[in-house]
PDB file of N, CA and C in Angstrom:
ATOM      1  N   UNK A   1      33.673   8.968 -50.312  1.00  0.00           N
ATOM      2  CA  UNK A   1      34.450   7.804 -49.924  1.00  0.00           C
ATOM      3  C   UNK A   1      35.277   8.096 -48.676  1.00  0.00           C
ATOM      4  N   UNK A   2      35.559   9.376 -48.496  1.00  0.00           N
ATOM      5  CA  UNK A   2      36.729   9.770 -47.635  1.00  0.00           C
ATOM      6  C   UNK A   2      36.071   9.599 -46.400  1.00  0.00           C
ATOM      7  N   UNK A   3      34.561  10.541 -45.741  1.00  0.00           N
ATOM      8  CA  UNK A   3      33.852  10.182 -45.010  1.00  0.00           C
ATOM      9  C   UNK A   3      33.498   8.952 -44.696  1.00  0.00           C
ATOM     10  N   UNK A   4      33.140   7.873 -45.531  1.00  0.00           N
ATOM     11  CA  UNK A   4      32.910   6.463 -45.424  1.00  0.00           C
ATOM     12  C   UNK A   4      33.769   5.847 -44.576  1.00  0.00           C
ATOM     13  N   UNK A   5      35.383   6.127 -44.642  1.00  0.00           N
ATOM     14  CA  UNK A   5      36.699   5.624 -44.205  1.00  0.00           C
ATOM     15  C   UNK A   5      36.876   6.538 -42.640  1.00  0.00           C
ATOM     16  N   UNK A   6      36.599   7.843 -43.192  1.00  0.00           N
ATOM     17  CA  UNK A   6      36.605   8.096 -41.496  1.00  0.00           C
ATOM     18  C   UNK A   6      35.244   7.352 -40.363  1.00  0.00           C
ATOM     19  N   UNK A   7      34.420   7.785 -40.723  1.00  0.00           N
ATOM     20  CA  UNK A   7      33.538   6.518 -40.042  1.00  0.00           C
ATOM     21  C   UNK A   7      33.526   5.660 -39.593  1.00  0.00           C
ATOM     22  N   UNK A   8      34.397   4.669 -40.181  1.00  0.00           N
ATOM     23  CA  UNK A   8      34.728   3.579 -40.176  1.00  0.00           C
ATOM     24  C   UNK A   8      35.876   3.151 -39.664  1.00  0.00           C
ATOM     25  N   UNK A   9      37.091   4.401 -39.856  1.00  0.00           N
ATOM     26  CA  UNK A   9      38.372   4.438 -38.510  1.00  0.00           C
ATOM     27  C   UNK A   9      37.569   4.447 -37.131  1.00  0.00           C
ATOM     28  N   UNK A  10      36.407   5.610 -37.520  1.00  0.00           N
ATOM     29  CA  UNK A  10      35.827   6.496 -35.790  1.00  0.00           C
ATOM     30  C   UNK A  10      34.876   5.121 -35.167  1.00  0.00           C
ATOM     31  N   UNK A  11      34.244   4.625 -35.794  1.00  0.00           N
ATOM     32  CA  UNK A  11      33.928   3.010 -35.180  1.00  0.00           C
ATOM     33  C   UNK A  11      34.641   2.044 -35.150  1.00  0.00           C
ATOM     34  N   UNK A  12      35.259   1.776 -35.632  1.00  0.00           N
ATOM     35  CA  UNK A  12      36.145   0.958 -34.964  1.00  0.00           C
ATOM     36  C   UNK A  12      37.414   1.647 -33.346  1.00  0.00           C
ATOM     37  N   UNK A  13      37.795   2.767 -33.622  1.00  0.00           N
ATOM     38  CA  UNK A  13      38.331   3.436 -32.442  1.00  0.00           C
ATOM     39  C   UNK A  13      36.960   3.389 -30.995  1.00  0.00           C
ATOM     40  N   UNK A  14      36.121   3.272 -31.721  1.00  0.00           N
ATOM     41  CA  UNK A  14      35.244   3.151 -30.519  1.00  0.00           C
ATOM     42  C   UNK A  14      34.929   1.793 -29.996  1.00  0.00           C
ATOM     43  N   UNK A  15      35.187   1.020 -30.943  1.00  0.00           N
ATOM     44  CA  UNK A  15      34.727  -0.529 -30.243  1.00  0.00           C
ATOM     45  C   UNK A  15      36.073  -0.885 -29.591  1.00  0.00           C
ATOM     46  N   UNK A  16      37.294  -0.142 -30.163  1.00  0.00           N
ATOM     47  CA  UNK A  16      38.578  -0.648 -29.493  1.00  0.00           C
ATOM     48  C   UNK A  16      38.175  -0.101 -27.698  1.00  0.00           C
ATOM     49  N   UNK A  17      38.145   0.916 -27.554  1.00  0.00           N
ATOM     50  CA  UNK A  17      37.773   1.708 -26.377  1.00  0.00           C
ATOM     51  C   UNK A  17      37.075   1.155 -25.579  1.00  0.00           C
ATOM     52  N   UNK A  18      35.617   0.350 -25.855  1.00  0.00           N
ATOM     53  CA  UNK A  18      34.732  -0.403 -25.098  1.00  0.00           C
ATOM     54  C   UNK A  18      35.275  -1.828 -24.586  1.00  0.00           C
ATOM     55  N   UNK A  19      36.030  -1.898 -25.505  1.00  0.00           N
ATOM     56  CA  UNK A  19      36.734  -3.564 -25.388  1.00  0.00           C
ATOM     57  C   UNK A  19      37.929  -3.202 -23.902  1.00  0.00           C
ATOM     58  N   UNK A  20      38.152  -2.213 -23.874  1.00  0.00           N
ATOM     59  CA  UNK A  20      39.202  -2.093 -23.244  1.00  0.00           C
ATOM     60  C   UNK A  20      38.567  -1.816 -21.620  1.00  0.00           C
ATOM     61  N   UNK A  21      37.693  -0.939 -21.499  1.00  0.00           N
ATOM     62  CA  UNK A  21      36.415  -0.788 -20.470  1.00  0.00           C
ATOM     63  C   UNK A  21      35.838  -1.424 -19.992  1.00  0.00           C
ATOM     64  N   UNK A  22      35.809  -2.927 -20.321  1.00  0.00           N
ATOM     65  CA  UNK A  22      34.992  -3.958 -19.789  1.00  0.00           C
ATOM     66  C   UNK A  22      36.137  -4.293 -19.023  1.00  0.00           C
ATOM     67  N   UNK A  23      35.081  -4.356 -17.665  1.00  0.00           N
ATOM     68  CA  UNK A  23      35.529  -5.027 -16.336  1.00  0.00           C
ATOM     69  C   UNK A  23      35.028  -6.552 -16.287  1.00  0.00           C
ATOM     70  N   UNK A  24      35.353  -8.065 -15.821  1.00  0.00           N
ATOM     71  CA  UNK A  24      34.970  -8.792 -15.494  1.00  0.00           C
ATOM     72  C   UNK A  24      35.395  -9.260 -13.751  1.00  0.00           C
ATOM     73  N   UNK A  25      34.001  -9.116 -13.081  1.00  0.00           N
ATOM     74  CA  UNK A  25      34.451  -9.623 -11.544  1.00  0.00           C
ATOM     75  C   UNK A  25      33.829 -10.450 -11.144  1.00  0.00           C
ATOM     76  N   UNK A  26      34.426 -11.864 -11.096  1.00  0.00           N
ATOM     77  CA  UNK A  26      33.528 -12.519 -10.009  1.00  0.00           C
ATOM     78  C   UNK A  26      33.608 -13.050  -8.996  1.00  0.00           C
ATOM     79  N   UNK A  27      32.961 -13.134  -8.048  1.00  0.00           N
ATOM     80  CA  UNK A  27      33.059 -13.297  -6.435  1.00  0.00           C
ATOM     81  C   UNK A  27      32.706 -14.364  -6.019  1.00  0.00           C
ATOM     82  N   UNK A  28      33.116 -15.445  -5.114  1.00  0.00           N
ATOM     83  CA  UNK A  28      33.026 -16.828  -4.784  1.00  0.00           C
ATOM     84  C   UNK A  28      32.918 -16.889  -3.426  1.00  0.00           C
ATOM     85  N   UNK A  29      32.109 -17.437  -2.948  1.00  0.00           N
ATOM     86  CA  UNK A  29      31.983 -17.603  -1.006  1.00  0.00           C
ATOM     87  C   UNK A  29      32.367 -19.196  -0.724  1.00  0.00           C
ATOM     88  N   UNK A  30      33.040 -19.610  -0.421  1.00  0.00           N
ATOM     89  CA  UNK A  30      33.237 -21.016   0.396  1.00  0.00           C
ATOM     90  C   UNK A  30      32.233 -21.075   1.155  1.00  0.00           C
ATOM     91  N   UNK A  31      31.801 -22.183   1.288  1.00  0.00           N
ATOM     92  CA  UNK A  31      30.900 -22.365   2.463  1.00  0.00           C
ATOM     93  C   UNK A  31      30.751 -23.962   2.902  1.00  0.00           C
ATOM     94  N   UNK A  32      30.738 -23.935   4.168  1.00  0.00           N
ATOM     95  CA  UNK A  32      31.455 -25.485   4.763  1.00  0.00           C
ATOM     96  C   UNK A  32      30.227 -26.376   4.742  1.00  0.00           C
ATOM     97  N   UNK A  33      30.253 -27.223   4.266  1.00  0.00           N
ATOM     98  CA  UNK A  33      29.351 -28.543   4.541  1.00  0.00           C
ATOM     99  C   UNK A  33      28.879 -28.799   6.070  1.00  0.00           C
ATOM    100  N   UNK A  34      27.877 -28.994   6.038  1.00  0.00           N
ATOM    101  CA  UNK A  34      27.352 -29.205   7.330  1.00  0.00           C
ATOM    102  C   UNK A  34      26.539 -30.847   7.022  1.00  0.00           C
ATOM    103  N   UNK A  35      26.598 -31.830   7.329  1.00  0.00           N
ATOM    104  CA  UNK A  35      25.868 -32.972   7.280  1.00  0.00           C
ATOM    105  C   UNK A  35      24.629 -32.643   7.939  1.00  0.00           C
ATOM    106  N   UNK A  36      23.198 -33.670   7.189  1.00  0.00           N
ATOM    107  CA  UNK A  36      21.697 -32.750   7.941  1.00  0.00           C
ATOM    108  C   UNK A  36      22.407 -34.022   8.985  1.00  0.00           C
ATOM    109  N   UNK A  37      21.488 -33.650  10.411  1.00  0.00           N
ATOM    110  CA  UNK A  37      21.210 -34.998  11.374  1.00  0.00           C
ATOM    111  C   UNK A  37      20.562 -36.072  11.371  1.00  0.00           C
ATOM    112  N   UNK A  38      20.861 -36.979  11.628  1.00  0.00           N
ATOM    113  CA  UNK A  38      20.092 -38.337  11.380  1.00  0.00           C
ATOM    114  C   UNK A  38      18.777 -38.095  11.985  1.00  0.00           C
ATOM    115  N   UNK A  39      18.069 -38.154  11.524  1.00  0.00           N
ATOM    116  CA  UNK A  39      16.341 -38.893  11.739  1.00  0.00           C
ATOM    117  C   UNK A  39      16.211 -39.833  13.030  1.00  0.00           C
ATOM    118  N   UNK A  40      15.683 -38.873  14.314  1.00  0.00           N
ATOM    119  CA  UNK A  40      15.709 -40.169  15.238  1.00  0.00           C
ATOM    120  C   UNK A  40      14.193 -39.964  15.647  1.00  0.00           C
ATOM    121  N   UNK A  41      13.596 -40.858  16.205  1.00  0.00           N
ATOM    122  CA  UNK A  41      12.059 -40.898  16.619  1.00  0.00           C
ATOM    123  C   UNK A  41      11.631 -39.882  16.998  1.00  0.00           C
ATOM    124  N   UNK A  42      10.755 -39.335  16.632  1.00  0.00           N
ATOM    125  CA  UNK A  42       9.812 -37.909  17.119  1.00  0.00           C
ATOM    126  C   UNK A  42       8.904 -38.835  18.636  1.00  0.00           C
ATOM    127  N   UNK A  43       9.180 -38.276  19.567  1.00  0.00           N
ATOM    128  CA  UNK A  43       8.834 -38.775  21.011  1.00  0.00           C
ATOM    129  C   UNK A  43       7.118 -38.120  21.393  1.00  0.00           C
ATOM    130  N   UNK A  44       5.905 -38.531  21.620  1.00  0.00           N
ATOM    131  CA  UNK A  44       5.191 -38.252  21.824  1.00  0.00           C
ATOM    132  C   UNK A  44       4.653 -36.756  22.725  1.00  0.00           C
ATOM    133  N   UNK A  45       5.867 -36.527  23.201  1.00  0.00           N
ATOM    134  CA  UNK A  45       5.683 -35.488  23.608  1.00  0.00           C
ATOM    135  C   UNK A  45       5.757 -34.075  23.019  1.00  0.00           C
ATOM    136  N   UNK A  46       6.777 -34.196  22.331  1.00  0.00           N
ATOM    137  CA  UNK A  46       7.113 -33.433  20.739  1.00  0.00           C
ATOM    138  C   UNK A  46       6.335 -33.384  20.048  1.00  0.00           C
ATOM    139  N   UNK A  47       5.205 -34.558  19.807  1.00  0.00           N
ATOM    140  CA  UNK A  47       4.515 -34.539  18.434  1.00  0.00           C
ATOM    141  C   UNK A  47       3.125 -33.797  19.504  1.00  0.00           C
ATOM    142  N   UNK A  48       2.704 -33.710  20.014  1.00  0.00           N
ATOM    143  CA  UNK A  48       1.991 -32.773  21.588  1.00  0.00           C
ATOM    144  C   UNK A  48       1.995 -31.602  21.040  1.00  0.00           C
ATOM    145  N   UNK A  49       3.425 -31.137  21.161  1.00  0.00           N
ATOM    146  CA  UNK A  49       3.918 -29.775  21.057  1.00  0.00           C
ATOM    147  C   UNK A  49       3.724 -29.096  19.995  1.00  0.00           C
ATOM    148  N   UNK A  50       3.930 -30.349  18.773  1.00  0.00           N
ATOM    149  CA  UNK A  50       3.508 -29.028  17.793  1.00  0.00           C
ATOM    150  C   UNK A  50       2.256 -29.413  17.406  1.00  0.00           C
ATOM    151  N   UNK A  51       1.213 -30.373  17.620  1.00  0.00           N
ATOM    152  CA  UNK A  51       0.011 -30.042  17.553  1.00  0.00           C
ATOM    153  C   UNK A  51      -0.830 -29.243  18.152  1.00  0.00           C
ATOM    154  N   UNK A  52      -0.192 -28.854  19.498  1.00  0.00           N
ATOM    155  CA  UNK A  52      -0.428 -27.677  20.446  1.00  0.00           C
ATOM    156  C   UNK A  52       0.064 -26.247  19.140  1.00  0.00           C
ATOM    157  N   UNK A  53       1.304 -26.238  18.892  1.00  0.00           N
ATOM    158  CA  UNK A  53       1.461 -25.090  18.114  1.00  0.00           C
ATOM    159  C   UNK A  53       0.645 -24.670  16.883  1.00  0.00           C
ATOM    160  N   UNK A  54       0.473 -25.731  16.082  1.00  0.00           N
ATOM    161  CA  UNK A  54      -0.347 -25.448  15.088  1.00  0.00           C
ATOM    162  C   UNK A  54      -2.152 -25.143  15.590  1.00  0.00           C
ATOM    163  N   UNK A  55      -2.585 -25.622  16.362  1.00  0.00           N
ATOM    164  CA  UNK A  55      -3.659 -25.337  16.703  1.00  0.00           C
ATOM    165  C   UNK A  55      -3.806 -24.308  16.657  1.00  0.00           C
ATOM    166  N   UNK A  56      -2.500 -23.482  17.805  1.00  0.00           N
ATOM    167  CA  UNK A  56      -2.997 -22.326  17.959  1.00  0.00           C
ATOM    168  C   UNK A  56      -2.272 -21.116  16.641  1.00  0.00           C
ATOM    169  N   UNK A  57      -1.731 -21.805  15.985  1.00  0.00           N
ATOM    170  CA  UNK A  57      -1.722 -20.926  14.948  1.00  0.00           C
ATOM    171  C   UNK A  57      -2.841 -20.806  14.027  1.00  0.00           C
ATOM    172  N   UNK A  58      -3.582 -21.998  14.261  1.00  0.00           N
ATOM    173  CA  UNK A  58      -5.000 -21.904  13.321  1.00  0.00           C
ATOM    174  C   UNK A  58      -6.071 -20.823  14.080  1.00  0.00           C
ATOM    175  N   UNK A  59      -5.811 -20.987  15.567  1.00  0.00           N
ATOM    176  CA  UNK A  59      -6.915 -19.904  15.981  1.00  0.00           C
ATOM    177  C   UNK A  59      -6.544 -19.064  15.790  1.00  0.00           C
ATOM    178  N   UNK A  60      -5.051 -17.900  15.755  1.00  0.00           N
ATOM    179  CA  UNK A  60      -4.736 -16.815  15.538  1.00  0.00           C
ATOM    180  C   UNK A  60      -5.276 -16.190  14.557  1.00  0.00           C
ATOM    181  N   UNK A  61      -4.765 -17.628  13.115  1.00  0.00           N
ATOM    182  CA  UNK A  61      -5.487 -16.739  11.563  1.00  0.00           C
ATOM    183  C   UNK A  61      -6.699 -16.437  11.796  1.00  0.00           C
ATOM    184  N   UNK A  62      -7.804 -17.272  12.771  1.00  0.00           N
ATOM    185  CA  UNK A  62      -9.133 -16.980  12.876  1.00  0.00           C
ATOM    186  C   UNK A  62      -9.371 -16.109  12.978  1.00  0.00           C
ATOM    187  N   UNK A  63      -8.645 -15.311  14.357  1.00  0.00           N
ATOM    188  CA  UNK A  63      -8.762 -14.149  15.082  1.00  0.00           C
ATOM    189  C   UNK A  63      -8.220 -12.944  14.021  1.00  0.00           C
ATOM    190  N   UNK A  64      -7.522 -13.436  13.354  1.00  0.00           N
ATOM    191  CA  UNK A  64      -6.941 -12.174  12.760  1.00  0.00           C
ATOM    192  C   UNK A  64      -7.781 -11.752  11.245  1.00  0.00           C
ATOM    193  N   UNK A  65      -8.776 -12.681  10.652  1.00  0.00           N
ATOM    194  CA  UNK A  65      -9.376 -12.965  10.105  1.00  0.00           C
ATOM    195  C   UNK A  65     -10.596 -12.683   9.930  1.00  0.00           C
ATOM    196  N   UNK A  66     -10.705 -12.664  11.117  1.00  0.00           N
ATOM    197  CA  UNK A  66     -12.055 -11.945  11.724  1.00  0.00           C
ATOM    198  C   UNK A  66     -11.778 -10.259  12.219  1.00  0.00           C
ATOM    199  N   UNK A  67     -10.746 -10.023  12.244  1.00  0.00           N
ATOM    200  CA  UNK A  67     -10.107  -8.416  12.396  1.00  0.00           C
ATOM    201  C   UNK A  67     -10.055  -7.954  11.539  1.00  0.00           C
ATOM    202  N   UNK A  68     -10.374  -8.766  10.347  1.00  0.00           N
ATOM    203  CA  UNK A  68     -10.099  -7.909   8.975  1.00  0.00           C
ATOM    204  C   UNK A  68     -11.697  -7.947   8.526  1.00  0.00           C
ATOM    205  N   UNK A  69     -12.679  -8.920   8.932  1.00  0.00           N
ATOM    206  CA  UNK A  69     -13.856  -8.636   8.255  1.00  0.00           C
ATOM    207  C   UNK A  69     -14.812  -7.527   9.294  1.00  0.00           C
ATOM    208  N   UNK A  70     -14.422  -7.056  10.744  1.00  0.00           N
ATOM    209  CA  UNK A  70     -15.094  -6.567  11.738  1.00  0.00           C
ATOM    210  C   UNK A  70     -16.473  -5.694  10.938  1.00  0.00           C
ATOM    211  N   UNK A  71     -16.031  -5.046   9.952  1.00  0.00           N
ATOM    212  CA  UNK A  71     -17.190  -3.975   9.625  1.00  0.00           C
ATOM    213  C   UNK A  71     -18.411  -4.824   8.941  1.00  0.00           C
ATOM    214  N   UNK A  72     -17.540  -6.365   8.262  1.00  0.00           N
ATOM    215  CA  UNK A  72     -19.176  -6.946   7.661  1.00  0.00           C
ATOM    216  C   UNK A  72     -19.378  -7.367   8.679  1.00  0.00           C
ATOM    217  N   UNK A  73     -18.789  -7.607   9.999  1.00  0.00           N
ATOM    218  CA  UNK A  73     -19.371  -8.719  10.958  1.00  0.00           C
ATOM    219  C   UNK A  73     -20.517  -7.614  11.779  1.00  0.00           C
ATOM    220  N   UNK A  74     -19.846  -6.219  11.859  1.00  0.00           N
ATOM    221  CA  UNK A  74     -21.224  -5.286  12.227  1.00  0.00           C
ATOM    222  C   UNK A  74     -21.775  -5.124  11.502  1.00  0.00           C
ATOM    223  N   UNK A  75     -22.274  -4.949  10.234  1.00  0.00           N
ATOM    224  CA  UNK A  75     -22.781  -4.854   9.472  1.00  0.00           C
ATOM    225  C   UNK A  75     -24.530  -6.128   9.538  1.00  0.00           C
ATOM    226  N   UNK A  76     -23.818  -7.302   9.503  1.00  0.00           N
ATOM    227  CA  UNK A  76     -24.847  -8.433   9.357  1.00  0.00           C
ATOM    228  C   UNK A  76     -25.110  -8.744  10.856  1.00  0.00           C
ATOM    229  N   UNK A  77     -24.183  -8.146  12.180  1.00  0.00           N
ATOM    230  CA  UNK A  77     -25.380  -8.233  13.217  1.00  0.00           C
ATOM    231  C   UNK A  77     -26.344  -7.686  13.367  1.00  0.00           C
ATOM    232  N   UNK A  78     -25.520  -6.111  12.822  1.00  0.00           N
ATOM    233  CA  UNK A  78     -27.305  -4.903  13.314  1.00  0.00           C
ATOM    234  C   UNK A  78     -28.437  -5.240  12.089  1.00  0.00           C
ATOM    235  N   UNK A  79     -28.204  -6.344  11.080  1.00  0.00           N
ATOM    236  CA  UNK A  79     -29.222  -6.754  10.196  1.00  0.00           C
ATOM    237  C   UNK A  79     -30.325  -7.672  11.104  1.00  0.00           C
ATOM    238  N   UNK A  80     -29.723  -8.806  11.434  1.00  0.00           N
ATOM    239  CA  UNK A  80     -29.916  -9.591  12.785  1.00  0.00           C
ATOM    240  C   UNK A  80     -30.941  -9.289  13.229  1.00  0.00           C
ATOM    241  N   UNK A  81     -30.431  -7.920  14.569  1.00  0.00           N
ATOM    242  CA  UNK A  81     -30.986  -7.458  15.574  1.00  0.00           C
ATOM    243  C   UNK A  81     -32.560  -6.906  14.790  1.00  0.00           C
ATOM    244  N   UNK A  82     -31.818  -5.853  13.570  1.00  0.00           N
ATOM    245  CA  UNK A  82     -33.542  -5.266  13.497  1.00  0.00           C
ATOM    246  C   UNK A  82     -34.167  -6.492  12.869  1.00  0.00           C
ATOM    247  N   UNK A  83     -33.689  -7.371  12.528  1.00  0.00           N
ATOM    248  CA  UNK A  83     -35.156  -8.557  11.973  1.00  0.00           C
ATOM    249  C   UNK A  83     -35.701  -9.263  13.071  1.00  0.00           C
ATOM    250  N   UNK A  84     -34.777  -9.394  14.341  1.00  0.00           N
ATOM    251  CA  UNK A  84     -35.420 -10.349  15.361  1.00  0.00           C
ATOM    252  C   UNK A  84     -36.458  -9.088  16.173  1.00  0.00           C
ATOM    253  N   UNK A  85     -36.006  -7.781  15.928  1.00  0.00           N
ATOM    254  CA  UNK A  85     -36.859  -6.985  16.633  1.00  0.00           C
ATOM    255  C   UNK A  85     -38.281  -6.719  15.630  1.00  0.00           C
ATOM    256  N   UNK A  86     -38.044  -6.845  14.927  1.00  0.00           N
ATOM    257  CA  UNK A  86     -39.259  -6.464  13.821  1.00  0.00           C
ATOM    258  C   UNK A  86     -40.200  -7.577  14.210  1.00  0.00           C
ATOM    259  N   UNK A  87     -39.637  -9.130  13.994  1.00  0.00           N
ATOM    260  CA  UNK A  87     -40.499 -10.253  14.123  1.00  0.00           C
ATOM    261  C   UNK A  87     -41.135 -10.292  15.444  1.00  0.00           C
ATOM    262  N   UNK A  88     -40.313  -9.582  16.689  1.00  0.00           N
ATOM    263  CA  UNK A  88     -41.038  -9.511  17.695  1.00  0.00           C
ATOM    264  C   UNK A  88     -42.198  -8.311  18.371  1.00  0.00           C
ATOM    265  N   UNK A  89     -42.088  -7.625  17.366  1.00  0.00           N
ATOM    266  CA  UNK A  89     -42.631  -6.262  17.302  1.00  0.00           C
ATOM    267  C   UNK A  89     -44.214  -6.773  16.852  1.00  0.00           C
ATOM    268  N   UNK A  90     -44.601  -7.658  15.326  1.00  0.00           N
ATOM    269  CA  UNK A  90     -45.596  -7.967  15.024  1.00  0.00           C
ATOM    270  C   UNK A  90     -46.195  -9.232  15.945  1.00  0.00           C
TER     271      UNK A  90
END
């Protein structure tokens, strides 16, 4: 029984201890409102511009796309070459 009671002082002395150890911090940033801008006509020249941009972002992925397949792209020319040379061979 005596053990039971010390135990039971020695846990509870320990939950007192943890209770006392807890930190709570919390941190808050202000941050100022900005209103979005009103919506005014996209001017033909603008809408130019980024169809110019996206274009060429579509050819880039091409290009870059094709930098990543280079070894099948040699691969299935020199297939190519020896079949057009074979067919011209017979």
């Amino acid at each position: 029984m005596r053990k039971l009671k010390q135990k039971v002082d020695r846990l509870n002395f320990l939950k007192d201890q943890v209770s006392y150890s807890t930190i709570i911090v919390k941190f808050y940033q202000r941050v100022e409102y900005v209103p979005e801008p009103e919506m005014t006509e996209v001017r033909i020249l603008v809408r130019f511009k980024e169809a110019f941009n996206t274009g060429w972002d579509g050819v880039l992925s091409i290009v870059v796309g094709l930098t990543y397949i280079w070894p099948l792209l040699l691969v299935v020319g020199a297939l190519v070459l020896f079949v057009l040379k074979r067919k011209k061979a017979m």
